[in-house]
PDB file of N, CA and C in Angstrom:
ATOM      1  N   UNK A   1      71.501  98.980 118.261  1.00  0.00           N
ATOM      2  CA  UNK A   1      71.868  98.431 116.976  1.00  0.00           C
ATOM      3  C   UNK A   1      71.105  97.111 116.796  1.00  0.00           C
ATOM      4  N   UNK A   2      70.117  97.362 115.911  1.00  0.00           N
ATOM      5  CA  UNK A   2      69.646  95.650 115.177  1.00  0.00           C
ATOM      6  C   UNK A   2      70.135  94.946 114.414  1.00  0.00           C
ATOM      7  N   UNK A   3      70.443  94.133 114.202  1.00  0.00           N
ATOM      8  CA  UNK A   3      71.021  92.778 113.536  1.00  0.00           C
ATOM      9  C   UNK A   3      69.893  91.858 113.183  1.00  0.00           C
ATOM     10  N   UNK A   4      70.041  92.116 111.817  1.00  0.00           N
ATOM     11  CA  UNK A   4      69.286  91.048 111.198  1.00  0.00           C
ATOM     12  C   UNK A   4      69.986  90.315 110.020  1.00  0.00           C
ATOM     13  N   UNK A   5      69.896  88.496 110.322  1.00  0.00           N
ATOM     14  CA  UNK A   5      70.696  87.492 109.294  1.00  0.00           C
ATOM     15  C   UNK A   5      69.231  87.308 108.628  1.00  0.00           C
ATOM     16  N   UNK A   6      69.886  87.044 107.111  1.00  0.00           N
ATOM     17  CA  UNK A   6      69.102  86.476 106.546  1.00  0.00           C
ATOM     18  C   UNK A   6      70.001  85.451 106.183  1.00  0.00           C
ATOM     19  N   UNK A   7      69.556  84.164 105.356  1.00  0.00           N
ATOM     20  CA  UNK A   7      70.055  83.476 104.489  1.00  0.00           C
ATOM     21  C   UNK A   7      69.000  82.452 103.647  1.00  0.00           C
ATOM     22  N   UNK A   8      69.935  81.869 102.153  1.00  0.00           N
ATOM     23  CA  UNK A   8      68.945  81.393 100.989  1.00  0.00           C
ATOM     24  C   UNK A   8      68.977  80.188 101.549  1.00  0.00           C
ATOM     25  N   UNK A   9      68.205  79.440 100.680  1.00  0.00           N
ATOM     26  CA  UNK A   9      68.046  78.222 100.425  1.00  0.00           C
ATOM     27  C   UNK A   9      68.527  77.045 100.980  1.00  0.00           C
ATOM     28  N   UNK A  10      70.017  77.545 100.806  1.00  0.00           N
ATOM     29  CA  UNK A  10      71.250  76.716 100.884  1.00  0.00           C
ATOM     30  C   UNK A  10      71.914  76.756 102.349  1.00  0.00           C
ATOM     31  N   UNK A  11      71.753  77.413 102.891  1.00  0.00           N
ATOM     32  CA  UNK A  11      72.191  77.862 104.095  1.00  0.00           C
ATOM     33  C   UNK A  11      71.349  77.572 105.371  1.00  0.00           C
ATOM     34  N   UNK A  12      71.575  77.171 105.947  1.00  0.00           N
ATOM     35  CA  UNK A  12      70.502  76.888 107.373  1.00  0.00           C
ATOM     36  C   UNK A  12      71.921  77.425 108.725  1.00  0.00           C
ATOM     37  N   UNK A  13      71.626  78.135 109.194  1.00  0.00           N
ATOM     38  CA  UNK A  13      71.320  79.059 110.211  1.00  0.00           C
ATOM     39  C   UNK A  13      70.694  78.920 111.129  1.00  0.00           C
ATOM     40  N   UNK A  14      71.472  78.111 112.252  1.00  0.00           N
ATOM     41  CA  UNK A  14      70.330  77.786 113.848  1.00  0.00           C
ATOM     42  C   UNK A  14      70.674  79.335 114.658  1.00  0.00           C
ATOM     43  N   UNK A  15      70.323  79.119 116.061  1.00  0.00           N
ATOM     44  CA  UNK A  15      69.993  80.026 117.047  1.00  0.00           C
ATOM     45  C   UNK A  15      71.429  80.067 117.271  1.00  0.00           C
ATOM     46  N   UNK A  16      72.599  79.280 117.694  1.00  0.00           N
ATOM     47  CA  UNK A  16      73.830  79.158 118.128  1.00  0.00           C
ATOM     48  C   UNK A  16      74.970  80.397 116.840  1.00  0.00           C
ATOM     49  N   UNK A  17      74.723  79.639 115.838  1.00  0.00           N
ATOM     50  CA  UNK A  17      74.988  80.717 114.571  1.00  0.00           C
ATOM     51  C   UNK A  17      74.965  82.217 114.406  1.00  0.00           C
ATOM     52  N   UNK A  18      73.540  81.776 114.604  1.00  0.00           N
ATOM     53  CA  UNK A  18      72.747  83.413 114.530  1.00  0.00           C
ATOM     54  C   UNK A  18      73.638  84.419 115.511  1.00  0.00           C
ATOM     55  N   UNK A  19      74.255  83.602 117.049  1.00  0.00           N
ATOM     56  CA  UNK A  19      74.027  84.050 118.376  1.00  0.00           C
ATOM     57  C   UNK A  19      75.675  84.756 117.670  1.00  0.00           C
ATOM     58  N   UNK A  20      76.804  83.836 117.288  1.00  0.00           N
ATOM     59  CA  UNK A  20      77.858  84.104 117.274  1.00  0.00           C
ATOM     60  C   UNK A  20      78.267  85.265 115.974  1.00  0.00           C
ATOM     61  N   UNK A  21      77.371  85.019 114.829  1.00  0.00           N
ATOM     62  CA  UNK A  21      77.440  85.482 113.922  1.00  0.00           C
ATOM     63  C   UNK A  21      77.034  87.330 114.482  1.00  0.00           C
ATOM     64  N   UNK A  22      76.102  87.610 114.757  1.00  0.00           N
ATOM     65  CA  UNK A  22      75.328  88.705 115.673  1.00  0.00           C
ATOM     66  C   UNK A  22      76.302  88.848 116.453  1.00  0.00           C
ATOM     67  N   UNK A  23      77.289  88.578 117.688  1.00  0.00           N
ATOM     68  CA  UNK A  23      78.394  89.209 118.691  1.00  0.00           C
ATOM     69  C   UNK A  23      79.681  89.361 118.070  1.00  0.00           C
ATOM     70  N   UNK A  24      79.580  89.016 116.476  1.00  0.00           N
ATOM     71  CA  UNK A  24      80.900  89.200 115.648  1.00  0.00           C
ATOM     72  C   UNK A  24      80.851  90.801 115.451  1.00  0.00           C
ATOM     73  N   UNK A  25      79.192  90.602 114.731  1.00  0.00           N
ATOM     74  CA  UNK A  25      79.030  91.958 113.931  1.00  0.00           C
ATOM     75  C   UNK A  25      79.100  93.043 114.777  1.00  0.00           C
ATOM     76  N   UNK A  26      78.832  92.982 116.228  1.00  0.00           N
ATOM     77  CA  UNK A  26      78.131  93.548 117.245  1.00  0.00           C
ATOM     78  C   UNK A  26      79.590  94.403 117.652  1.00  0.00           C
ATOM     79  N   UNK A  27      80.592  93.071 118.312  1.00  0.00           N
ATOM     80  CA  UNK A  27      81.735  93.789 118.369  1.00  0.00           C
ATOM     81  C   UNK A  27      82.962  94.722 117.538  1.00  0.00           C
ATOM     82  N   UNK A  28      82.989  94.039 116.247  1.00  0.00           N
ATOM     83  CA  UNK A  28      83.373  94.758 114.915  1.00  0.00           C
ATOM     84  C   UNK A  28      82.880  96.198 114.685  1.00  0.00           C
ATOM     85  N   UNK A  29      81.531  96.440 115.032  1.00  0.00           N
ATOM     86  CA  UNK A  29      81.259  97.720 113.999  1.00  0.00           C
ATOM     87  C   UNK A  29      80.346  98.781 115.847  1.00  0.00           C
ATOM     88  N   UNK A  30      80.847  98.015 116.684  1.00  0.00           N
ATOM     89  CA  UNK A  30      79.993  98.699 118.449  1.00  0.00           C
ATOM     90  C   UNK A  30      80.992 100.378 118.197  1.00  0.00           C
ATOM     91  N   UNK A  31      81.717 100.577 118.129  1.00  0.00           N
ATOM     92  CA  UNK A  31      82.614 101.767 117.899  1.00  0.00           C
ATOM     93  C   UNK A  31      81.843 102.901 117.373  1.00  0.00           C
ATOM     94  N   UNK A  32      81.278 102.379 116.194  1.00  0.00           N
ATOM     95  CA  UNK A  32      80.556 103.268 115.420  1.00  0.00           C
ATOM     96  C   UNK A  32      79.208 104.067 116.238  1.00  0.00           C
ATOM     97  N   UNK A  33      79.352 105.232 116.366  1.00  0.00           N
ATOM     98  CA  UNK A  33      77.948 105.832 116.558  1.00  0.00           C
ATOM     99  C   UNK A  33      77.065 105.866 115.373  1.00  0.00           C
ATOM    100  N   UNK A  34      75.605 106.659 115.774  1.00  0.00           N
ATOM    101  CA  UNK A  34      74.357 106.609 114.835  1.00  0.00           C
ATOM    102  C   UNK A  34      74.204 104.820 114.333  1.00  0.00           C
ATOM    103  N   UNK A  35      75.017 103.646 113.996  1.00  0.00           N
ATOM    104  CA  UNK A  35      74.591 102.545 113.498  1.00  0.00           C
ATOM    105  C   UNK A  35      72.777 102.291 113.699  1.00  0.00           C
ATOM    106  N   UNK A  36      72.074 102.481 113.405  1.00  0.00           N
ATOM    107  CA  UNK A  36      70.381 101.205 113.582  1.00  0.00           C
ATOM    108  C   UNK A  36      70.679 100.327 113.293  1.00  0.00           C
ATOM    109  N   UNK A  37      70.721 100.115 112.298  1.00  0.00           N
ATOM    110  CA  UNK A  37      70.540  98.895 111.711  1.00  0.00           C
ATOM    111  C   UNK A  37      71.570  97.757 110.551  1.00  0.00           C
ATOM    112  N   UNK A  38      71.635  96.586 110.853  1.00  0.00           N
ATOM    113  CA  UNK A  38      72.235  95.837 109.950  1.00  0.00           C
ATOM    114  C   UNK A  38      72.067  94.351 109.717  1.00  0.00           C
ATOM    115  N   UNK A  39      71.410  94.854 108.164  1.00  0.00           N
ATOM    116  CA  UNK A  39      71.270  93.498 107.263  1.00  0.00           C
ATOM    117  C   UNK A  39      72.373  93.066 106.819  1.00  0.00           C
ATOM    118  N   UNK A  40      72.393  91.317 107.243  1.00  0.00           N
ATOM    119  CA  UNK A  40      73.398  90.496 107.013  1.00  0.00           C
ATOM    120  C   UNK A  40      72.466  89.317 106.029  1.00  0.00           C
ATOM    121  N   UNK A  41      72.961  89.517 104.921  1.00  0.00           N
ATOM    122  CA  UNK A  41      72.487  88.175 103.679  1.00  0.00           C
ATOM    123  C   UNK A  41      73.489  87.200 103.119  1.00  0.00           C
ATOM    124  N   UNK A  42      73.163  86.249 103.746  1.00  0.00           N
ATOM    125  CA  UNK A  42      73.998  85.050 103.148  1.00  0.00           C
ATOM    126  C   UNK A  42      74.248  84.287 102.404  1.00  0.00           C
ATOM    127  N   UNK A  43      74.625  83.664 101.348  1.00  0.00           N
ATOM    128  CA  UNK A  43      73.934  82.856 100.313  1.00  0.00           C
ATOM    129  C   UNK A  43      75.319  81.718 100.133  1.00  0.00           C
ATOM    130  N   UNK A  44      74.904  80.454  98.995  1.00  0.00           N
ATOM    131  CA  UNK A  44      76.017  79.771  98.928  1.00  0.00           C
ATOM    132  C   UNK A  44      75.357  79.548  97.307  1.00  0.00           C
ATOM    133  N   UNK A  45      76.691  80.079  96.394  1.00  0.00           N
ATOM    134  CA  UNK A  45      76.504  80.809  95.089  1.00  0.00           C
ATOM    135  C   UNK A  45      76.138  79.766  93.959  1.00  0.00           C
ATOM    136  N   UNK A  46      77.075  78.052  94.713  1.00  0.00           N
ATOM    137  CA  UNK A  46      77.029  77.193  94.094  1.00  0.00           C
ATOM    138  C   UNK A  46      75.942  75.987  94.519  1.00  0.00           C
ATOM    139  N   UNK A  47      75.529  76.127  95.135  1.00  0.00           N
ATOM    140  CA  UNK A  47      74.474  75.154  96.075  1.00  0.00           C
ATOM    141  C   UNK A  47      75.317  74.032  96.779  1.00  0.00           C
ATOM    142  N   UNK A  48      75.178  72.705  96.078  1.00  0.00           N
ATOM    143  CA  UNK A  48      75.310  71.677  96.747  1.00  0.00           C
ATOM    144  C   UNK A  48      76.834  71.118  96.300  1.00  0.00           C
ATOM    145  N   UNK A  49      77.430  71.834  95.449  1.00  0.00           N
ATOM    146  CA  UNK A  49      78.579  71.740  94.577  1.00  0.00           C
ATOM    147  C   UNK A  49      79.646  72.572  95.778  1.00  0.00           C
ATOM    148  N   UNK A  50      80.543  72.129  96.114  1.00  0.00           N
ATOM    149  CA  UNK A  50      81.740  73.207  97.031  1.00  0.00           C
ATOM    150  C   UNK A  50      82.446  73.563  95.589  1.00  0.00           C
ATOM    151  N   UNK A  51      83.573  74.320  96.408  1.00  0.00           N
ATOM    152  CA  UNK A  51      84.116  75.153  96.075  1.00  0.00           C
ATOM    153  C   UNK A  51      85.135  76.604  96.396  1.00  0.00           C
ATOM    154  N   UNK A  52      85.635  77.271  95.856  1.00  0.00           N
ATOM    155  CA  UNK A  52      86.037  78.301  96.426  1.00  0.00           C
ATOM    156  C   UNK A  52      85.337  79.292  96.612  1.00  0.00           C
ATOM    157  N   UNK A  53      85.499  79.979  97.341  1.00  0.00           N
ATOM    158  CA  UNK A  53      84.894  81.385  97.276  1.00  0.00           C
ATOM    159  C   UNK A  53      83.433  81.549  96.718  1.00  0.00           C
ATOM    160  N   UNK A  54      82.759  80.274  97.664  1.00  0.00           N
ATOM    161  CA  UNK A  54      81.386  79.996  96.931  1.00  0.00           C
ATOM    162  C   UNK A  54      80.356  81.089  98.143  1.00  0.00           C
ATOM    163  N   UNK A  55      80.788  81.241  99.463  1.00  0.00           N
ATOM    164  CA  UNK A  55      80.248  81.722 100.254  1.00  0.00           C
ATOM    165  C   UNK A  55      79.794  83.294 100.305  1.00  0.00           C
ATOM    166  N   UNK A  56      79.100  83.912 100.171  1.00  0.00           N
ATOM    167  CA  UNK A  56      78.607  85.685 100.042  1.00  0.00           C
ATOM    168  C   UNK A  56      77.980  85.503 100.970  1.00  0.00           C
ATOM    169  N   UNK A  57      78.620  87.110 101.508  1.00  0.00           N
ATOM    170  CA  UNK A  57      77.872  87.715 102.488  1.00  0.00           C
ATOM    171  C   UNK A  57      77.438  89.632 101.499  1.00  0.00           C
ATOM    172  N   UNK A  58      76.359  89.702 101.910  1.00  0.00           N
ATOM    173  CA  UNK A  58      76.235  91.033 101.582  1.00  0.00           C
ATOM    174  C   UNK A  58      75.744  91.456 102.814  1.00  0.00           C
ATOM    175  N   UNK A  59      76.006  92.811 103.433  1.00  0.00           N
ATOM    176  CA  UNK A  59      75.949  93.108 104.709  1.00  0.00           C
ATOM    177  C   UNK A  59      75.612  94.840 103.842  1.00  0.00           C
ATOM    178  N   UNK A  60      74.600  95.537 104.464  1.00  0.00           N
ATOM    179  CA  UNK A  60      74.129  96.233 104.633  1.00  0.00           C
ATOM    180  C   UNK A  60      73.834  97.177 105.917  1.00  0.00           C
ATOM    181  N   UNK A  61      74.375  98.357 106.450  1.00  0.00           N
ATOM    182  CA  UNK A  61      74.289  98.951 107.474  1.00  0.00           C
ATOM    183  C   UNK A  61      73.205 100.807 106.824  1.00  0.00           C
ATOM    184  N   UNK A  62      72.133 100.584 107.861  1.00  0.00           N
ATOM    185  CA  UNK A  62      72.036 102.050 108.229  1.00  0.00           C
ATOM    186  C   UNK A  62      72.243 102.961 109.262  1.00  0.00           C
ATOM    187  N   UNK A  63      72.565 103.864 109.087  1.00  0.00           N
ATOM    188  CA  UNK A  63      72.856 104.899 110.060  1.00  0.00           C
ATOM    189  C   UNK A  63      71.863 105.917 110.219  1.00  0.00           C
ATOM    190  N   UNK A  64      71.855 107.137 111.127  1.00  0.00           N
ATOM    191  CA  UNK A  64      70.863 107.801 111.347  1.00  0.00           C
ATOM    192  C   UNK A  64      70.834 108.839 110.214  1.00  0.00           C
ATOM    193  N   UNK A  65      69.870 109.087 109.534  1.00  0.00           N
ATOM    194  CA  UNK A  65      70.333 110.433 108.349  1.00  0.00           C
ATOM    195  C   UNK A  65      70.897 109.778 107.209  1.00  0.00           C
ATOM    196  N   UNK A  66      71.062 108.864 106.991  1.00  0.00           N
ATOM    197  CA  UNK A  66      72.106 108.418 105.696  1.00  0.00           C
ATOM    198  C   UNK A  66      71.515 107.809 105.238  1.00  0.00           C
ATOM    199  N   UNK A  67      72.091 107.564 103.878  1.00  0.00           N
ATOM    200  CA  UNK A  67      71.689 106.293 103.024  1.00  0.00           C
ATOM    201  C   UNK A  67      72.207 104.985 103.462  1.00  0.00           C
ATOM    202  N   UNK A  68      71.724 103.847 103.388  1.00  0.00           N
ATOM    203  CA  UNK A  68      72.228 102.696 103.372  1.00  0.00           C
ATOM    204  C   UNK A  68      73.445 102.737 102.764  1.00  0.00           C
ATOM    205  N   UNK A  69      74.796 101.794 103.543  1.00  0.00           N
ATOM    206  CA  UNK A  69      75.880 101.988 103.230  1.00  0.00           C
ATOM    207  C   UNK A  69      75.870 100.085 102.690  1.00  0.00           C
ATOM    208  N   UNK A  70      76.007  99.405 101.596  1.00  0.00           N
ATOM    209  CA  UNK A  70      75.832  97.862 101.183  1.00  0.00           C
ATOM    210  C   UNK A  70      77.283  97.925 100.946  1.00  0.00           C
ATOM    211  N   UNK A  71      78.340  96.279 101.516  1.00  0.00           N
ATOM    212  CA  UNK A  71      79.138  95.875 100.496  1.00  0.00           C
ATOM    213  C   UNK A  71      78.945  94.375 100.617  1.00  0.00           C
ATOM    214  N   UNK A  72      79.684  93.619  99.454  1.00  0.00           N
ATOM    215  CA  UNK A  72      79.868  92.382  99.377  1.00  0.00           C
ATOM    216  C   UNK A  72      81.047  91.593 100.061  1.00  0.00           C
ATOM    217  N   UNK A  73      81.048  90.124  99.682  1.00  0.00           N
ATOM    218  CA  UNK A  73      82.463  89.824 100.096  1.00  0.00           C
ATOM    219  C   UNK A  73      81.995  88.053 100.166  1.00  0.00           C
ATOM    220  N   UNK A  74      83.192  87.472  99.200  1.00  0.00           N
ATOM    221  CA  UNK A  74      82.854  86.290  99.066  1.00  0.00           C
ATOM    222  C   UNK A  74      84.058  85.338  99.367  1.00  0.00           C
ATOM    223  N   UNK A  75      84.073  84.474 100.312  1.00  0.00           N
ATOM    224  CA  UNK A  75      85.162  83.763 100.645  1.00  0.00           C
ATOM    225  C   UNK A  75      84.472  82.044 100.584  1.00  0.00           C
ATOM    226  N   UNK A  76      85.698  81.340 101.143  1.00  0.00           N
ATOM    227  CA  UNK A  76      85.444  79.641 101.266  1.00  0.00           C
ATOM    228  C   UNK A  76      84.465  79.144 102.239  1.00  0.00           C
ATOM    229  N   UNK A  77      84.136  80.045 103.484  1.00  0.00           N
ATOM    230  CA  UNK A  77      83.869  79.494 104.603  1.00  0.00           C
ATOM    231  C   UNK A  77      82.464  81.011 105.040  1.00  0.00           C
ATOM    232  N   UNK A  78      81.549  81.016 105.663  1.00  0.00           N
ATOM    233  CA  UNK A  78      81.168  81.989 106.205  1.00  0.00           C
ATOM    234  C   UNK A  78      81.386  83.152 106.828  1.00  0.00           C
ATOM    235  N   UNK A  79      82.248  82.191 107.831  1.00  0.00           N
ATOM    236  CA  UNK A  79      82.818  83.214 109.089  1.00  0.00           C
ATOM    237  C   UNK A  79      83.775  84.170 107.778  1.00  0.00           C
ATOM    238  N   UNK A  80      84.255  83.693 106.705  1.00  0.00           N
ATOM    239  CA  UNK A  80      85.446  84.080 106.335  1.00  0.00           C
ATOM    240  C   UNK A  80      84.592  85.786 105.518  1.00  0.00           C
ATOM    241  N   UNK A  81      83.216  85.167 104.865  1.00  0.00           N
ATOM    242  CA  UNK A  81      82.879  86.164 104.136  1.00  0.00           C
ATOM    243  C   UNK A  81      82.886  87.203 105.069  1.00  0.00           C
ATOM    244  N   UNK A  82      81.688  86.943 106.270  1.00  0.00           N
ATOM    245  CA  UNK A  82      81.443  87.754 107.477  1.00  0.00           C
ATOM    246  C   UNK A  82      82.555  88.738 107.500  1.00  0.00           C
ATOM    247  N   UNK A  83      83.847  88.108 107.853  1.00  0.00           N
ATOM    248  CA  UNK A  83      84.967  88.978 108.503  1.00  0.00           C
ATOM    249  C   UNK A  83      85.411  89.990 107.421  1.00  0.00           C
ATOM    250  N   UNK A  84      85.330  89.402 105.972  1.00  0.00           N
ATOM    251  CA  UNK A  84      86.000  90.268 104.923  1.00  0.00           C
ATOM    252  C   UNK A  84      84.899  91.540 104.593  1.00  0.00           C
ATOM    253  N   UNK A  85      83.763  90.949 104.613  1.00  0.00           N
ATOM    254  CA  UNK A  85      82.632  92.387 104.791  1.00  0.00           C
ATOM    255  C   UNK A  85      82.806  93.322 105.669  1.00  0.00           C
ATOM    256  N   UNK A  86      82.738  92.617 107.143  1.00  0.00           N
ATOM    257  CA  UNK A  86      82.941  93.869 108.279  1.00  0.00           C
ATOM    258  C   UNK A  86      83.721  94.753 108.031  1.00  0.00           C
ATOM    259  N   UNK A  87      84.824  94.201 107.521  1.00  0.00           N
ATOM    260  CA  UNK A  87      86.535  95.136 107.224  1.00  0.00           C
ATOM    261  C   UNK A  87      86.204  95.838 106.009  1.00  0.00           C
ATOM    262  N   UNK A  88      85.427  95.766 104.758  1.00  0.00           N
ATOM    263  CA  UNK A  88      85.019  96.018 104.009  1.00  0.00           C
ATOM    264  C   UNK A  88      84.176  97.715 104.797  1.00  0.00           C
ATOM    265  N   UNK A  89      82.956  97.253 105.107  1.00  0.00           N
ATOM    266  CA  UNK A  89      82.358  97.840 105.731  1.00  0.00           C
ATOM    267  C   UNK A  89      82.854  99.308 106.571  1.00  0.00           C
ATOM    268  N   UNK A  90      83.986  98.620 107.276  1.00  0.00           N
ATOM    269  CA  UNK A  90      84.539  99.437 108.884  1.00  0.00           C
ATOM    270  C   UNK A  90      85.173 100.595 108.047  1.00  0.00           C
ATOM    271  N   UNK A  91      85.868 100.213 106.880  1.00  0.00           N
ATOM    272  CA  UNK A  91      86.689 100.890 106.057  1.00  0.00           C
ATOM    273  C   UNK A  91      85.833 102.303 105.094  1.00  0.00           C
ATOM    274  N   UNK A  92      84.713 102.178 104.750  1.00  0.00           N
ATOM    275  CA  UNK A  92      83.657 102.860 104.358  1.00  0.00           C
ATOM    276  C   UNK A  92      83.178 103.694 105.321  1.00  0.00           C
ATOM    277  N   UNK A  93      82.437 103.426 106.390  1.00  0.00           N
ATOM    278  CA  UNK A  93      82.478 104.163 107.345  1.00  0.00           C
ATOM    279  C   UNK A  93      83.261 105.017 107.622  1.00  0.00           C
ATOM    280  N   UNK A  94      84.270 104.349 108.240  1.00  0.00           N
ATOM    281  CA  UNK A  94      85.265 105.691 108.273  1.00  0.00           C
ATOM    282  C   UNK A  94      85.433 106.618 107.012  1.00  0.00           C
ATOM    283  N   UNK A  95      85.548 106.034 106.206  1.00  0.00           N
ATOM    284  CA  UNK A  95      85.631 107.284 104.993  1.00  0.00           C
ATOM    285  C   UNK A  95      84.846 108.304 105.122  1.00  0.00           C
ATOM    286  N   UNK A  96      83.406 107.421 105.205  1.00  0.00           N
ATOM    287  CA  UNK A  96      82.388 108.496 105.510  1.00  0.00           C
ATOM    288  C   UNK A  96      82.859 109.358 106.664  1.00  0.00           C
ATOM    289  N   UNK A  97      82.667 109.401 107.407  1.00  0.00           N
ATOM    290  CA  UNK A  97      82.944 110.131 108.471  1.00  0.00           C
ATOM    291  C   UNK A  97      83.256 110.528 108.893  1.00  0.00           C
ATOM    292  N   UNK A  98      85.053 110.425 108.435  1.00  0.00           N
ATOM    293  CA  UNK A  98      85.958 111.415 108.244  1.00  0.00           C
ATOM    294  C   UNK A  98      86.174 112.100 106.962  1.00  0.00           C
ATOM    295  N   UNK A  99      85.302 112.116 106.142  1.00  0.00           N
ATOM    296  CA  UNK A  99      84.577 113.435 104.940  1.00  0.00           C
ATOM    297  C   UNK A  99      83.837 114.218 105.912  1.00  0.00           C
ATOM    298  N   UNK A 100      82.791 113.839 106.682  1.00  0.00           N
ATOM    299  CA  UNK A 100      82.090 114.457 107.805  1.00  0.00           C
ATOM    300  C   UNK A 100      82.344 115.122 108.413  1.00  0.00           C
ATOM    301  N   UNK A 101      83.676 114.690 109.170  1.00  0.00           N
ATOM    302  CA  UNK A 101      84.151 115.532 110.315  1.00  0.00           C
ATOM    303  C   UNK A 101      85.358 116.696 109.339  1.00  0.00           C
ATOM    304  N   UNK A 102      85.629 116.978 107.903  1.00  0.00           N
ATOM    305  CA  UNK A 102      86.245 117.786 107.780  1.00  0.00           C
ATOM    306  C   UNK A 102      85.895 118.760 106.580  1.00  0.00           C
ATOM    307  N   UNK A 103      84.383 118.392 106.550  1.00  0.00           N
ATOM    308  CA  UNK A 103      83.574 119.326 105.850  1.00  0.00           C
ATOM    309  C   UNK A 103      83.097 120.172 106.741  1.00  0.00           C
TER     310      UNK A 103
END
């Protein structure tokens, strides 16, 4: 499984980040077979202005054979978007897949 962060402008993202952000995603969605790949995009909606629910994550996963599965998820804090995507995410998957397993 690859993990790739992106983030805009607004966002700076060291190696420590990257490291924790990457063993979030890693452990959250490791369950899943077929996963390759997953784009993680970050952005901060308002720039230099806070706020609520200024933080997006759009997280993007492919699997083997499939289309790209994208959702969003925008909270106060990073970690917060992160976590509400994964669950976002984990929840899709399974859908998928248990359509899969009973077709």
């Amino acid at each position: 499984m690859q993990i790739q962060i992106n983030s805009d402008n607004n966002i700076v993202i060291d190696k420590r980040k990257k490291e924790y952000f990457s063993s979030m995603i890693e452990k959250s969605l490791n369950r899943f077979d077929g996963i390759t790949r997953i784009e993680v995009h970050l952005s901060d909606e308002n720039s230099e202005k806070s706020g609520t629910d200024d933080k997006r994550c759009l997280l993007e996963v492919r699997m083997n054979n499939r289309q790209p599965i994208v959702v969003t998820n925008q909270s106060d804090t990073l970690e917060k978007s992160i976590s509400g995507s994964l669950d976002k995410i984990k929840s899709k998957i399974d859908t998928i897949l248990g359509k899969l397993r009973n077709s």
